[in-house]
C-alpha atoms as a PDB file:
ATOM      1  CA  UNK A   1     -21.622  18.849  10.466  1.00  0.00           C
ATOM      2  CA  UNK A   2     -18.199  17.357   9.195  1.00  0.00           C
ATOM      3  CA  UNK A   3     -17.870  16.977   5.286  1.00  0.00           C
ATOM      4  CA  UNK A   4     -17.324  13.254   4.708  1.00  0.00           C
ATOM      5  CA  UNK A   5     -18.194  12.697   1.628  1.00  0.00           C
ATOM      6  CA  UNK A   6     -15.823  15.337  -0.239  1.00  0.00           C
ATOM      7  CA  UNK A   7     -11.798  15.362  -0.972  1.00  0.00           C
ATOM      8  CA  UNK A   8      -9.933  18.581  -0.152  1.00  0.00           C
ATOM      9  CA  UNK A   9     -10.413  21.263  -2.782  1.00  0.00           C
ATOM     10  CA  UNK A  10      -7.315  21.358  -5.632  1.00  0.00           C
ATOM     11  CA  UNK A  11      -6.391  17.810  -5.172  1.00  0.00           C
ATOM     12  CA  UNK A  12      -8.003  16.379  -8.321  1.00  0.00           C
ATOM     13  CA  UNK A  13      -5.416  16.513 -10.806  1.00  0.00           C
ATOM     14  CA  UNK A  14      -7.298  18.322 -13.676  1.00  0.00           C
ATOM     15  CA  UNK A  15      -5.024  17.669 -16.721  1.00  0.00           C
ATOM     16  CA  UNK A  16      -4.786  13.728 -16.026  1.00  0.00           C
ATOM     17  CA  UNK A  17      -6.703  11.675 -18.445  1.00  0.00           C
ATOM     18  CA  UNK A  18      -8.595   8.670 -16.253  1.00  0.00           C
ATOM     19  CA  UNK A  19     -11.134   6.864 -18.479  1.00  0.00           C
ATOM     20  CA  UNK A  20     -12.603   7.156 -21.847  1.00  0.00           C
ATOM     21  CA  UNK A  21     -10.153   9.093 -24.368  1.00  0.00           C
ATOM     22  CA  UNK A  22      -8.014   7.122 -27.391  1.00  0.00           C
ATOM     23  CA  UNK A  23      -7.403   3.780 -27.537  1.00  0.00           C
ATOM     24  CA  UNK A  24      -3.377   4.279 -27.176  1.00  0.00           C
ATOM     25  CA  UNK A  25      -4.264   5.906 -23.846  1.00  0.00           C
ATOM     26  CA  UNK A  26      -6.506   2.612 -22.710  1.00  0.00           C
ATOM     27  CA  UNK A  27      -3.518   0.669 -23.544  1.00  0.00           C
ATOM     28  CA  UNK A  28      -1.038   3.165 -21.519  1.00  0.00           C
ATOM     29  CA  UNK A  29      -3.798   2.532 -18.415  1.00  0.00           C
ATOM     30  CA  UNK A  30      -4.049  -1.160 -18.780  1.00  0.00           C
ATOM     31  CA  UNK A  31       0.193  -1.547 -18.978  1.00  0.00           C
ATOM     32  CA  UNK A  32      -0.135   0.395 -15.448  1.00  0.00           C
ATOM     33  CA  UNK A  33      -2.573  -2.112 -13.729  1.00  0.00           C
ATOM     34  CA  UNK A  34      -0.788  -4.273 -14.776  1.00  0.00           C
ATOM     35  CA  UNK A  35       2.209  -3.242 -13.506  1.00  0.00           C
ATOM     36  CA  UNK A  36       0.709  -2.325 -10.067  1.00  0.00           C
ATOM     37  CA  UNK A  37      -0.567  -6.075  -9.606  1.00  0.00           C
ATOM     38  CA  UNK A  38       2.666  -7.272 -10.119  1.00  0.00           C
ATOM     39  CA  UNK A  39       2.972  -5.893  -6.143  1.00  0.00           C
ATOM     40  CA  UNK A  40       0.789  -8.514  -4.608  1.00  0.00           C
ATOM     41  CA  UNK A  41       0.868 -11.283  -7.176  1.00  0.00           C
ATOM     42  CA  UNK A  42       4.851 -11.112  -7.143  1.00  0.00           C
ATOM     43  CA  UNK A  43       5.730 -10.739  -4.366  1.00  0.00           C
ATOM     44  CA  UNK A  44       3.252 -13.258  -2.897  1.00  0.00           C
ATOM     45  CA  UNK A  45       4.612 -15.719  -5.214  1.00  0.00           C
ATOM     46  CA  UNK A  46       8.610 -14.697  -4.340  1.00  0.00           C
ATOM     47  CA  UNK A  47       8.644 -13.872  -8.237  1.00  0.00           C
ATOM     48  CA  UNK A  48      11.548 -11.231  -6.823  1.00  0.00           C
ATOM     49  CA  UNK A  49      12.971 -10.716 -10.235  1.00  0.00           C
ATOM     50  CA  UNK A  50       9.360  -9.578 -11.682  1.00  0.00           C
ATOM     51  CA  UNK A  51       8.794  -7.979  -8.552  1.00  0.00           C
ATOM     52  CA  UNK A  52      11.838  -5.727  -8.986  1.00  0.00           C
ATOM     53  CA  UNK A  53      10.756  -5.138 -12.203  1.00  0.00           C
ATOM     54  CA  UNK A  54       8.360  -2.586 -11.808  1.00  0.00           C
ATOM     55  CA  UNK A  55      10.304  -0.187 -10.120  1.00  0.00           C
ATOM     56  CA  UNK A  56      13.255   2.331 -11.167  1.00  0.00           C
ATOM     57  CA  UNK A  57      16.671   1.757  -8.875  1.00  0.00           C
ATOM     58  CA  UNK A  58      16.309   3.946  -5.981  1.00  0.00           C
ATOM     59  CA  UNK A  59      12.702   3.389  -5.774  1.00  0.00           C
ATOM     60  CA  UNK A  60      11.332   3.887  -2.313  1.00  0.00           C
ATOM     61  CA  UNK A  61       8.003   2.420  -0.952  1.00  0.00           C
ATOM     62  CA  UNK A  62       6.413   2.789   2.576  1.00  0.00           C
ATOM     63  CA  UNK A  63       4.614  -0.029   4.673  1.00  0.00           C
ATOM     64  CA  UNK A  64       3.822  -0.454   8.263  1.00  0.00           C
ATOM     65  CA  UNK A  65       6.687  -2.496   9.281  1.00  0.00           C
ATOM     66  CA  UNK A  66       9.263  -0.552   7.557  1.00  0.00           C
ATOM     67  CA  UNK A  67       8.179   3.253   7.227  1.00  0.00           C
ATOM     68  CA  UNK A  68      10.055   4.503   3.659  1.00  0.00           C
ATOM     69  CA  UNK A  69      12.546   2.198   2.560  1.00  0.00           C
ATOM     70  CA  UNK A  70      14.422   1.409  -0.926  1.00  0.00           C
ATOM     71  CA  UNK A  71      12.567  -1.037  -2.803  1.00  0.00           C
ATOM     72  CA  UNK A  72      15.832  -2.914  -2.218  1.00  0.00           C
ATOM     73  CA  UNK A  73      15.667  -3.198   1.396  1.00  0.00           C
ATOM     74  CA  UNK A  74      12.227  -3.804   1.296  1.00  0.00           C
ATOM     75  CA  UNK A  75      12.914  -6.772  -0.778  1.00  0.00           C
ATOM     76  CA  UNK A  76      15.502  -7.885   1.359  1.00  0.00           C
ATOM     77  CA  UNK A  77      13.315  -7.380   4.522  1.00  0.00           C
ATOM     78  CA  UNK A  78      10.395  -9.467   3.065  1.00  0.00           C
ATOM     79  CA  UNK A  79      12.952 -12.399   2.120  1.00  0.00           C
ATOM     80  CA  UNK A  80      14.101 -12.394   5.655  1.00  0.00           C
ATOM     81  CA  UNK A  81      10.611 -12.057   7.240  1.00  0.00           C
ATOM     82  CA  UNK A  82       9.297 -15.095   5.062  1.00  0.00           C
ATOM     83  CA  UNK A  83      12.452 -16.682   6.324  1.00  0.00           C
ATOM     84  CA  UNK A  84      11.400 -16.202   9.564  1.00  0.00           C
ATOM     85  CA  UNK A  85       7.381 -16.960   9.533  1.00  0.00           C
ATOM     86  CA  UNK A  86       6.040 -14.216   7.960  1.00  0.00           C
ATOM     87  CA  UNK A  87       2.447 -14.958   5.988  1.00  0.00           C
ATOM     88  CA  UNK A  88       1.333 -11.906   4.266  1.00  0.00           C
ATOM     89  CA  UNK A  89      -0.609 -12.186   1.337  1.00  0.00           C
ATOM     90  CA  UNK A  90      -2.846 -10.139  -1.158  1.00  0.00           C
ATOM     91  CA  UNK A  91      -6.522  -9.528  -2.365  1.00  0.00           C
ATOM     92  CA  UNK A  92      -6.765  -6.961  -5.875  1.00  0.00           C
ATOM     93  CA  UNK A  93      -9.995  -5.535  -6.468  1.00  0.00           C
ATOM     94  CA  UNK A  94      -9.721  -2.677  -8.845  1.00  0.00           C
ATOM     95  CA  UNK A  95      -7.878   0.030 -10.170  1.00  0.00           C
ATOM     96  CA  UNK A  96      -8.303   3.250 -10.965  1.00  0.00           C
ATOM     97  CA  UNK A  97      -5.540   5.108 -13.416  1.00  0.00           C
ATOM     98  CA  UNK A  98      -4.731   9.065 -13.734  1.00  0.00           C
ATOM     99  CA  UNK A  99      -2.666   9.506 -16.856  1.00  0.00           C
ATOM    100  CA  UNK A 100      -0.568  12.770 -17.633  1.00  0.00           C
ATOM    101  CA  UNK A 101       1.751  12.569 -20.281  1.00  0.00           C
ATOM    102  CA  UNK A 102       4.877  10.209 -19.171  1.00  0.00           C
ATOM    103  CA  UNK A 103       3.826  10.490 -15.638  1.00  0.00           C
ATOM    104  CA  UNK A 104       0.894   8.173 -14.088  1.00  0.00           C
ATOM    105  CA  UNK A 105      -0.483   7.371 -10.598  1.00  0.00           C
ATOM    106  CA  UNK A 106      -2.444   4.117 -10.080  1.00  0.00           C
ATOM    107  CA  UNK A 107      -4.728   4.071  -7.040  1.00  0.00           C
ATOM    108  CA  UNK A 108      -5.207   0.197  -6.319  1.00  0.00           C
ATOM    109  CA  UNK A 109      -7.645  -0.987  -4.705  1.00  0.00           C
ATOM    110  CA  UNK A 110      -6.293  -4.335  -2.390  1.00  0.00           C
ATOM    111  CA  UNK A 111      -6.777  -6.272   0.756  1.00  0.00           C
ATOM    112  CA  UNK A 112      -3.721  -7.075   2.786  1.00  0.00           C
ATOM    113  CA  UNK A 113      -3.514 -10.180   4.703  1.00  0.00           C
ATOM    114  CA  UNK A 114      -1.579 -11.040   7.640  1.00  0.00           C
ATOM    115  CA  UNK A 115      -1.158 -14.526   9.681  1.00  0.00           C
ATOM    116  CA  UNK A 116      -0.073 -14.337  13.191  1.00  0.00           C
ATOM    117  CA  UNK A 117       0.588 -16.141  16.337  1.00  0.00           C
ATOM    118  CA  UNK A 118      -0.754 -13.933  18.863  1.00  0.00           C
ATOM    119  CA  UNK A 119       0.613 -14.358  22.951  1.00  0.00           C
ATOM    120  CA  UNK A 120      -0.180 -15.638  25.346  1.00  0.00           C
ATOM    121  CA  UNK A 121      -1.852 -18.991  24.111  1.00  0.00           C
ATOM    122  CA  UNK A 122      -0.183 -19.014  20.547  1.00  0.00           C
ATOM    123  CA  UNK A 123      -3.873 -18.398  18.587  1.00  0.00           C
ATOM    124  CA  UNK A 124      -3.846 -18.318  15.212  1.00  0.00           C
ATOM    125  CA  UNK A 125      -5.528 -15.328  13.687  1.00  0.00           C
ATOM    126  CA  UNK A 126      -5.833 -13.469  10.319  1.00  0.00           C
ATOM    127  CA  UNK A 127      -5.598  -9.457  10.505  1.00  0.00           C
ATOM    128  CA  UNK A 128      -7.486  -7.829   6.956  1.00  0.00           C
ATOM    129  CA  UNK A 129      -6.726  -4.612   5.894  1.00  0.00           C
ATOM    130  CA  UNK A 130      -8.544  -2.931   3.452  1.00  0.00           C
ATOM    131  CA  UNK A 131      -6.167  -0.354   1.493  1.00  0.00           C
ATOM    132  CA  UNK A 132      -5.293   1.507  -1.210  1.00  0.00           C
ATOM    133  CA  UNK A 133      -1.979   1.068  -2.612  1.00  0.00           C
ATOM    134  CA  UNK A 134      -0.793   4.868  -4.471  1.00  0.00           C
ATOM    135  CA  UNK A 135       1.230   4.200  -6.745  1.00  0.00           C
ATOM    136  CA  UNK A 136       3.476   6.934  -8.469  1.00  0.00           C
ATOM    137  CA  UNK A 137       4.402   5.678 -12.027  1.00  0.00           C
ATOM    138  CA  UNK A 138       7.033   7.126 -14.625  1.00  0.00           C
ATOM    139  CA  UNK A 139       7.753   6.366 -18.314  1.00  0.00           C
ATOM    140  CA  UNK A 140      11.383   6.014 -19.359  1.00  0.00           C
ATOM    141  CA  UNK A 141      13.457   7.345 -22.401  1.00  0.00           C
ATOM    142  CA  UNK A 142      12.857   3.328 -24.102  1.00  0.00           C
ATOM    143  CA  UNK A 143       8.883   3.731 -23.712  1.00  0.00           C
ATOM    144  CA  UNK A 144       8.481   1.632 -20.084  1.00  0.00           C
ATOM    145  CA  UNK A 145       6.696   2.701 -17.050  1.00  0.00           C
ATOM    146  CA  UNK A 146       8.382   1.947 -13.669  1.00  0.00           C
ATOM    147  CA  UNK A 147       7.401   2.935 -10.281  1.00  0.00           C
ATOM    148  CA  UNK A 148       9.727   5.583  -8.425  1.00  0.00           C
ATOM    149  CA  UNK A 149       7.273   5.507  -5.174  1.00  0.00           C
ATOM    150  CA  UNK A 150       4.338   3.819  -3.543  1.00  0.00           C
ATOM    151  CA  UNK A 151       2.263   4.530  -0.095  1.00  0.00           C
ATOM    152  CA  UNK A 152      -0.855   3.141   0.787  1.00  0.00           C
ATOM    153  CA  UNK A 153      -4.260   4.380   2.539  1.00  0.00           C
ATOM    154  CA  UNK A 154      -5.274   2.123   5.209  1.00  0.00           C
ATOM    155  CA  UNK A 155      -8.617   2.643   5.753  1.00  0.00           C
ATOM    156  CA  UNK A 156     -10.410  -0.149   7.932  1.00  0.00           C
ATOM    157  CA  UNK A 157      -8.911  -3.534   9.199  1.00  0.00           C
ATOM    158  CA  UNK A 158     -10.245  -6.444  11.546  1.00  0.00           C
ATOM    159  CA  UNK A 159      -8.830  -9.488  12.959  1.00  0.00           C
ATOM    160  CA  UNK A 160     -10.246 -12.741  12.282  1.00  0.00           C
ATOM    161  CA  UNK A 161      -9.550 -15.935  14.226  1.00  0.00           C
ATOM    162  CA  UNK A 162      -8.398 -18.632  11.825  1.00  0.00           C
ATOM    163  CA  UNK A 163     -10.069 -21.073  14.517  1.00  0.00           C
ATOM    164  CA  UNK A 164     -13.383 -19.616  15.758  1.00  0.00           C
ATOM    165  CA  UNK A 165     -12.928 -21.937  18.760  1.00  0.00           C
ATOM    166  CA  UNK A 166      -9.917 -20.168  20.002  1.00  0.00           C
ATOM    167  CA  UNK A 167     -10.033 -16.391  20.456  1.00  0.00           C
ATOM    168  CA  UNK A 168      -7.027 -13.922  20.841  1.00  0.00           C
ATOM    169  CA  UNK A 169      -6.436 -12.247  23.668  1.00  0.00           C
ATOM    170  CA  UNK A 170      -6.206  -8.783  23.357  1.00  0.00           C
ATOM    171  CA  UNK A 171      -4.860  -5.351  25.210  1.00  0.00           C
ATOM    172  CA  UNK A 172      -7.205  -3.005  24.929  1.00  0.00           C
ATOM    173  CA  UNK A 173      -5.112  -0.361  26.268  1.00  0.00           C
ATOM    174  CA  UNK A 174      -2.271  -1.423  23.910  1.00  0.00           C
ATOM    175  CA  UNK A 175      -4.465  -1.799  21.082  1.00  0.00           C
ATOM    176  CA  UNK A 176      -6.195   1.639  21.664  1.00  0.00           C
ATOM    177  CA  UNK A 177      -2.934   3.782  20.666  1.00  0.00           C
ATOM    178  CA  UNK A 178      -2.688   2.792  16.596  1.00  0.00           C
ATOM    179  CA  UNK A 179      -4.547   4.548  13.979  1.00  0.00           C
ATOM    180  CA  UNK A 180      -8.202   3.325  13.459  1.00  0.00           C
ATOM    181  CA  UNK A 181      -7.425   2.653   9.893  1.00  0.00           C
ATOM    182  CA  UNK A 182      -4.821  -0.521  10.443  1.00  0.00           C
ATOM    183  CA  UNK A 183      -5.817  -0.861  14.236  1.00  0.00           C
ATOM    184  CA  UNK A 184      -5.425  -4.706  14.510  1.00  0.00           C
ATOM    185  CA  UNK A 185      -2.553  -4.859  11.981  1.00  0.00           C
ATOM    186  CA  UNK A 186      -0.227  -2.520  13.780  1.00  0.00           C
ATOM    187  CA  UNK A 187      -1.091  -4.186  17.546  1.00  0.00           C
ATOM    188  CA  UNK A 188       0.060  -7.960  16.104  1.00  0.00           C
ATOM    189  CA  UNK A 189       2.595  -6.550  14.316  1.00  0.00           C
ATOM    190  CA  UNK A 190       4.609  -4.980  17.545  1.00  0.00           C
ATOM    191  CA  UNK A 191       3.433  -7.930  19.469  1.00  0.00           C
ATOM    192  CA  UNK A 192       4.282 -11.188  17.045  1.00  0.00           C
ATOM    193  CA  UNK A 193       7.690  -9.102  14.839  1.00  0.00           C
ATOM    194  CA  UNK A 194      10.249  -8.869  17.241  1.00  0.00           C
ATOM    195  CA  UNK A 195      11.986  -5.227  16.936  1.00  0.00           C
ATOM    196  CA  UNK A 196       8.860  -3.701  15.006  1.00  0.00           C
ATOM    197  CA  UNK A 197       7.874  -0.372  16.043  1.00  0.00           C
ATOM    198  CA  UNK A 198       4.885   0.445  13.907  1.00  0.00           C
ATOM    199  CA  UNK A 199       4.543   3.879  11.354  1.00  0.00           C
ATOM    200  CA  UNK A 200       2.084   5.935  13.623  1.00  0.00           C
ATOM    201  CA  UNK A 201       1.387   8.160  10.706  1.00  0.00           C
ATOM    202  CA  UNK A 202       0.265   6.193   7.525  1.00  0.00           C
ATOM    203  CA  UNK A 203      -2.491   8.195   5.612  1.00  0.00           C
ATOM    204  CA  UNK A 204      -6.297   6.414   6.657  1.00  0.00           C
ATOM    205  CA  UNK A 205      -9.182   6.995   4.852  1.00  0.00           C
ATOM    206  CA  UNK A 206      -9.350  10.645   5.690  1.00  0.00           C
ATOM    207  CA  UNK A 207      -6.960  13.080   7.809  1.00  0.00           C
ATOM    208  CA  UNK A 208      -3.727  14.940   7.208  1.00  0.00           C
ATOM    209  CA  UNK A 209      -1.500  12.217   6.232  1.00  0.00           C
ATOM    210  CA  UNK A 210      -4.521  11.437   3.298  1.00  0.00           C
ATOM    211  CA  UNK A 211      -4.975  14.716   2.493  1.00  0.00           C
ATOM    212  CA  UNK A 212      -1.437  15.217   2.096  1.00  0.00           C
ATOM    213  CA  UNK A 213      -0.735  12.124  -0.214  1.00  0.00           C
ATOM    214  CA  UNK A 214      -3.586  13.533  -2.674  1.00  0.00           C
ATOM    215  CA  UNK A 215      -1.506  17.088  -2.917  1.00  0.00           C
ATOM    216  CA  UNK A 216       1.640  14.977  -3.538  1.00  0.00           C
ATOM    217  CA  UNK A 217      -0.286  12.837  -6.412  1.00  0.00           C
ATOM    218  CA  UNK A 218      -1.428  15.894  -8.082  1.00  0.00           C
ATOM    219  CA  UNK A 219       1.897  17.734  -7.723  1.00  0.00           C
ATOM    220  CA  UNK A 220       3.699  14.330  -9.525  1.00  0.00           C
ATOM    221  CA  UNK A 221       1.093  14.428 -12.368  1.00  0.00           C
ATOM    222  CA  UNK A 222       1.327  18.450 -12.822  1.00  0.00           C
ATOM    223  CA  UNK A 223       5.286  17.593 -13.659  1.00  0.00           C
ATOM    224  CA  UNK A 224       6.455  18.707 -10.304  1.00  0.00           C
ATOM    225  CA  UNK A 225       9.510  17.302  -8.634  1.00  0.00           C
ATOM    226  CA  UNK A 226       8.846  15.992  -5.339  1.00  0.00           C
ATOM    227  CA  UNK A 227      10.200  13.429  -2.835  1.00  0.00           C
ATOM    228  CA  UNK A 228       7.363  11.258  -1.591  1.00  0.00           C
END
């Protein structure tokens, strides 16, 4: 029988602190959440000054839409996608925090949102994606923790029409090619974005890809150097 409720042996990063421990540490972990909900609640709200914010210059972050990109062009590809029609918006459930001297990773627990106008009869639906944003924090000479990368696990989706009277249409064929994990979200993506070609590869809620993000989180908070 498959193992499916156990993570790859030698990812947990041993020598992170993640609850409990010193107050000063509890207040390290709560600047981090806090600085990992600035994602979703700044960016929502076109806050792009806070938004850039929690990141170091030259940060990159991954989505869907863009694969890895500079947190500059990412901001500059959201402005033009709102711009253009683009409703995606943010759900923040929880946190979880692993703590290693001036080096942190926050694993956030979110819900992406996603409005779209789906062919051939212009219906309105909703996709949901339930994720985990991985967040890869660092803590500058003055004291501050910024963000050098972030990825996401993807791990179930669905697609909700905003008018249960009209129902999307959908290509089963089309929509049987993307990852299980953000199914719905990558089909209306190539079908309502024009020029998207979706990231076939994001990490889900198990695989390589996931299995391989949890090596590169332990690597950062061992003190290794690594390009995410």
């Amino acid at each position: 029988m498959p193992d499916l409720h156990s993570l790859p042996a030698g990812t947990r990063p041993t020598n992170a602190i993640r609850n409990n421990g010193p107050n000063e540490l509890a207040l390290e972990r709560f600047k981090l959440r806090e600085l990992a909900e600035g994602w979703p609640v700044y960016r929502d709200a076109r806050e792009w000054e806070n938004f850039r914010s929690i990141f170091y210059p030259g940060a990159f972050v991954y989505t869907t839409w863009t694969g890895r990109i500079s947190i500059e062009d990412f901001i500059t590809l959201s402005q033009n996608g709102m711009d253009a029609g683009a409703f995606i918006m943010h759900r923040v459930h929880g946190s979880s925090v692993d703590l290693a001297g001036t080096r942190a990773v926050v694993k956030m627990k979110a819900t992406i949102t996603q409005r779209f106008e789906l062919p051939p009869d212009s219906v309105l639906a909703d996709v949901e994606v339930d994720c985990r944003f991985c967040m890869f924090f660092e803590k500058n000479s003055e004291g501050e923790w910024r963000a050098r990368f972030v990825r996401h696990f993807y791990e179930k989706d669905k697609l909700i029409p905003v008018d249960p009277r009209r129902i999307p249409v959908i290509d089963d064929e089309k929509l049987s090619i993307f990852p299980a994990g953000y199914r719905f979200l990558a089909y209306c993506q190539e079908e309502c974005m024009p020029g998207i070609k979706v990231k076939r590869d994001m990490p889900e809620i198990r695989g390589e890809e996931h299995d391989r993000l949890l090596r590169q989180v332990k690597a950062w908070l061992d003190g290794e150097e690594i390009e995410v």
